[in-house]
N, C-alpha and C. Protein backbone atom coordinates (compact mmCIF):
# COMPACT_ATOMS: atom_id res chain seq x y z
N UNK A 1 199.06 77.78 50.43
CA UNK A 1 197.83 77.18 50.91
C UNK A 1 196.69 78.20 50.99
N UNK A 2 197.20 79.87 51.24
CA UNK A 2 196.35 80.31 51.12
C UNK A 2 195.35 80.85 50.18
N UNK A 3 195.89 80.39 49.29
CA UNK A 3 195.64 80.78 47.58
C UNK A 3 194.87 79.54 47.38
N UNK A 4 195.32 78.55 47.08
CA UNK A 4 194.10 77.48 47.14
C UNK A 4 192.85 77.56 47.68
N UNK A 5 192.75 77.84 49.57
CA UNK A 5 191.73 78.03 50.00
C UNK A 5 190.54 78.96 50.07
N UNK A 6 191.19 80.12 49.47
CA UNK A 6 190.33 81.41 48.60
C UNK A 6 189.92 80.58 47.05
N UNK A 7 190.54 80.09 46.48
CA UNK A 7 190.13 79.60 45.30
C UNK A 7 189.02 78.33 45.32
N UNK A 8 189.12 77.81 46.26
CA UNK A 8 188.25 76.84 46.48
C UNK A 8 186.68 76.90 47.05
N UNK A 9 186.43 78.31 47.17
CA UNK A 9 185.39 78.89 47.42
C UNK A 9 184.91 80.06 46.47
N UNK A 10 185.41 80.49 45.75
CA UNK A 10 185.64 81.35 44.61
C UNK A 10 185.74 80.45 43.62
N UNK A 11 184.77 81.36 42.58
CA UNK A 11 185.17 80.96 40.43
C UNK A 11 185.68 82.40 40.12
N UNK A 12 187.21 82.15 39.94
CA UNK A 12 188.14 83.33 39.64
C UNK A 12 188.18 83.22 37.51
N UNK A 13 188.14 85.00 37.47
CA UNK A 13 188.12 85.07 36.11
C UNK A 13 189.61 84.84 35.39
N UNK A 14 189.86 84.66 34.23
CA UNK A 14 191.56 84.82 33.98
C UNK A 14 192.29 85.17 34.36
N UNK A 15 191.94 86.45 34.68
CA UNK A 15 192.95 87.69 34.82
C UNK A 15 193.87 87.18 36.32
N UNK A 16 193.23 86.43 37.27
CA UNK A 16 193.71 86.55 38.50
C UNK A 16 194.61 85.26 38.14
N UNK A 17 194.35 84.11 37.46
CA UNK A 17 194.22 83.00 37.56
C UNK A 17 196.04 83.13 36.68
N UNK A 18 195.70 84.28 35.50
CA UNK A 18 197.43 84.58 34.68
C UNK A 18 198.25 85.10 36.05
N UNK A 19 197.88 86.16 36.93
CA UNK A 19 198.15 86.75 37.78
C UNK A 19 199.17 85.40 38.63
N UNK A 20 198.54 84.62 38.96
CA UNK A 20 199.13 83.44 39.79
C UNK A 20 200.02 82.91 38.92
N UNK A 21 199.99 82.90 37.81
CA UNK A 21 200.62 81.86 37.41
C UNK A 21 202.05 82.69 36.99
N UNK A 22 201.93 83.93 36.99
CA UNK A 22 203.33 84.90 36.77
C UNK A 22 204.12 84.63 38.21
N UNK A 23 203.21 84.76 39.55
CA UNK A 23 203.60 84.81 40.35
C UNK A 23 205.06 83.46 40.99
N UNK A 24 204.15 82.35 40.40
CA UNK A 24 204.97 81.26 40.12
C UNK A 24 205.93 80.92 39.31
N UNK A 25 205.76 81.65 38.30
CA UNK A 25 206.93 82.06 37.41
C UNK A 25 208.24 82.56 38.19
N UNK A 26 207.72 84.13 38.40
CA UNK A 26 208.74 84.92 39.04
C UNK A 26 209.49 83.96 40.28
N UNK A 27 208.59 82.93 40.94
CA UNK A 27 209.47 82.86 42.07
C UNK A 27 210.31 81.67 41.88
N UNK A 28 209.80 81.00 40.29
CA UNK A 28 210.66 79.84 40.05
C UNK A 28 212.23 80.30 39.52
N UNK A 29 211.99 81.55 39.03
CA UNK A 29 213.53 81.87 38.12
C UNK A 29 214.34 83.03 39.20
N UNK A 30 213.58 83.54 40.23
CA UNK A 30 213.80 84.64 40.19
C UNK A 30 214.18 84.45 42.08
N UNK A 31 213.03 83.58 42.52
CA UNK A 31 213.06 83.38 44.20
C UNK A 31 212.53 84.39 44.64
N UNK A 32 211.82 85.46 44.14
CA UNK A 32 211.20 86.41 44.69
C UNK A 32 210.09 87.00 43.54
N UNK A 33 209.20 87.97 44.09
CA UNK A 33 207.77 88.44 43.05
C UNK A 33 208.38 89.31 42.17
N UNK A 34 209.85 89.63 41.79
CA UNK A 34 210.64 90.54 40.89
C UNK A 34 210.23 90.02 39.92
N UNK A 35 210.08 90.73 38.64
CA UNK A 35 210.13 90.34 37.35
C UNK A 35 210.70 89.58 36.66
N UNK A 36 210.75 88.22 36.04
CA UNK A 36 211.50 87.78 35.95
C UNK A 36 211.41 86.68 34.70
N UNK A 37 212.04 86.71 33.99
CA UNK A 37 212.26 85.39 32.13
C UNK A 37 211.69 83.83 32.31
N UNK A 38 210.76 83.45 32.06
CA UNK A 38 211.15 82.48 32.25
C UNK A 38 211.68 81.56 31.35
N UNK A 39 212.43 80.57 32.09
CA UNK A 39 213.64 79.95 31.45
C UNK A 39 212.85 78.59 30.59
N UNK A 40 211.69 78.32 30.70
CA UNK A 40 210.97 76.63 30.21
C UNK A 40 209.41 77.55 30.15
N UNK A 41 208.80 76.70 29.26
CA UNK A 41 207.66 77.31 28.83
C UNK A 41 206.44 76.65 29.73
N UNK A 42 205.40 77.50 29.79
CA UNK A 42 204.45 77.10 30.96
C UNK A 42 203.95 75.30 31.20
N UNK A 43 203.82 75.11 29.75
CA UNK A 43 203.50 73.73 29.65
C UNK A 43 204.43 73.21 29.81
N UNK A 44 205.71 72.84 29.87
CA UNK A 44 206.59 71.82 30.36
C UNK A 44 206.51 72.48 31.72
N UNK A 45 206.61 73.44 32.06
CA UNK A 45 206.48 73.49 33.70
C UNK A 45 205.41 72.41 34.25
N UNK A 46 204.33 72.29 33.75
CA UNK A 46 203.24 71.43 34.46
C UNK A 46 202.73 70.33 33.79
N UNK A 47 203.81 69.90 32.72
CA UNK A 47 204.02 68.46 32.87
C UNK A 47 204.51 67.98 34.20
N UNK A 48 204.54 66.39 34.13
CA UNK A 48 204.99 65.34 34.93
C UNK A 48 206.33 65.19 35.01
N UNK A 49 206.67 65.71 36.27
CA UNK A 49 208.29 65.16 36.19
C UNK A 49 208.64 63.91 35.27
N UNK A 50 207.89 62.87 35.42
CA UNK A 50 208.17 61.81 34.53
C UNK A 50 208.15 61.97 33.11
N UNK A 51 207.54 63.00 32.49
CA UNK A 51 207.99 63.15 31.22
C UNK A 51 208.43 64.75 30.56
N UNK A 52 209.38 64.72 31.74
CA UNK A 52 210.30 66.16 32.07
C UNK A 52 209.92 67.36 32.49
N UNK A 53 209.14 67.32 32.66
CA UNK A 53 208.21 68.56 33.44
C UNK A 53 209.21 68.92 34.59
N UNK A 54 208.76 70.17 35.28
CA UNK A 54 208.56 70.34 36.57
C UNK A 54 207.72 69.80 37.66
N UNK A 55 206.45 69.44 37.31
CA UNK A 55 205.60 68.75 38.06
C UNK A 55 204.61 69.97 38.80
N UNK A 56 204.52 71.10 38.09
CA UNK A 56 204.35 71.98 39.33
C UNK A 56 202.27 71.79 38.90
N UNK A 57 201.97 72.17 39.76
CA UNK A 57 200.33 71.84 39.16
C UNK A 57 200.01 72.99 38.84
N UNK A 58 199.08 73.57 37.75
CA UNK A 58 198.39 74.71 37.16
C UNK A 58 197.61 74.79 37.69
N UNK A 59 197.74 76.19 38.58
CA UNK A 59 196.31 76.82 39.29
C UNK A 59 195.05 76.72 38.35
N UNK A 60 195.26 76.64 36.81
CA UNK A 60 193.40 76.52 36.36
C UNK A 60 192.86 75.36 36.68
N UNK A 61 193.76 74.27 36.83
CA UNK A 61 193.56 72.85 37.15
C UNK A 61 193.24 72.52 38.68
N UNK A 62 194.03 73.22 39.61
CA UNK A 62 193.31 72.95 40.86
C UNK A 62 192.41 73.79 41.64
N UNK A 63 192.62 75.02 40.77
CA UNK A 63 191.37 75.41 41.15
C UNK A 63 189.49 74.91 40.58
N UNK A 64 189.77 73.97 39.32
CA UNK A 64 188.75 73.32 38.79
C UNK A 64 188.39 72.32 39.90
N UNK A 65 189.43 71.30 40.22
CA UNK A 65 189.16 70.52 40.86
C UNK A 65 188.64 70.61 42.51
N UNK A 66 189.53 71.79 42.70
CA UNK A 66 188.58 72.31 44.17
C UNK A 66 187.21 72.29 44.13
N UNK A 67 186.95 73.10 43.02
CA UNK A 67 185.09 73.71 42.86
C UNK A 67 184.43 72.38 42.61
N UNK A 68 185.16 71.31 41.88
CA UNK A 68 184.21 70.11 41.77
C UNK A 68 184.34 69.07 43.02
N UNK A 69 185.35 69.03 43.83
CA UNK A 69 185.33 68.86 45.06
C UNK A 69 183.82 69.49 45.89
N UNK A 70 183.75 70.44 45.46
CA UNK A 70 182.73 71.49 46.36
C UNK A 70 181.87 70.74 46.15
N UNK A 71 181.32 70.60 45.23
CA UNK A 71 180.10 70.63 44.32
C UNK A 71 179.56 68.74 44.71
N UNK A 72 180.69 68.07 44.71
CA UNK A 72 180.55 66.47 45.13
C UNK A 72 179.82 66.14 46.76
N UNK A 73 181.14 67.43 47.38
CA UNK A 73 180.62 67.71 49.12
C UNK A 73 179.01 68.11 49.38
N UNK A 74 178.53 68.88 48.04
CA UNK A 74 177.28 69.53 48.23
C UNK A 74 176.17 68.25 48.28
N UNK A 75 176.72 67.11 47.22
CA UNK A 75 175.51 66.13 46.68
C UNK A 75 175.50 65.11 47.35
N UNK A 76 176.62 64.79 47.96
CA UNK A 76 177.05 63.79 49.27
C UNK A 76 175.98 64.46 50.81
N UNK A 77 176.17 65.44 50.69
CA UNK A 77 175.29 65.63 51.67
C UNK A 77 173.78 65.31 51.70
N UNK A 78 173.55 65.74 50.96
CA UNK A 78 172.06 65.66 50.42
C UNK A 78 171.82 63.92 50.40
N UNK A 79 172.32 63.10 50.63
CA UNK A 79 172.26 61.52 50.75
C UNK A 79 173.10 60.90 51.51
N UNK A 80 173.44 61.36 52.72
CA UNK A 80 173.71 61.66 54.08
C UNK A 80 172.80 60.48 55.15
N UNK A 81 172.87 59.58 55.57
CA UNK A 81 172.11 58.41 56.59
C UNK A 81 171.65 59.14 58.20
């Protein structure tokens, strides 16, 4: 959660964004930030369980959707009663 909520106030460049996504790696094969193979390739990881995925969501994806969250909160205000 705390990674989301830094990201949701932040536009992070690649580098951090691969950074996370190793991190999730490592702890899917591995259970810890050790180095670690992974066993399924990134994109079936974040497919839909329903069409065999893992289901896990891609930090470039929620961190997009945070910032446009932001950005909705900003224009909602501005037309506010």
């Amino acid at each position: 959660s705390t990674i989301w909520y830094i990201t949701s106030c932040w536009i992070f460049a690649k580098s951090p964004i691969q950074h996370i996504r190793r991190l999730f790696t490592n702890f899917l094969w591995s259970g810890s930030k050790n180095q670690a193979h992974a066993k399924v390739a990134w994109d079936v990881i974040i497919w839909p369980t329903s069409q065999g995925g893992l289901g896990i969501i891609d930090p470039l994806h929620q961190i997009r959707a945070l910032l446009a969250n932001l950005v909705v909160q900003g224009l909602l205000l501005g037309n506010s009663n």
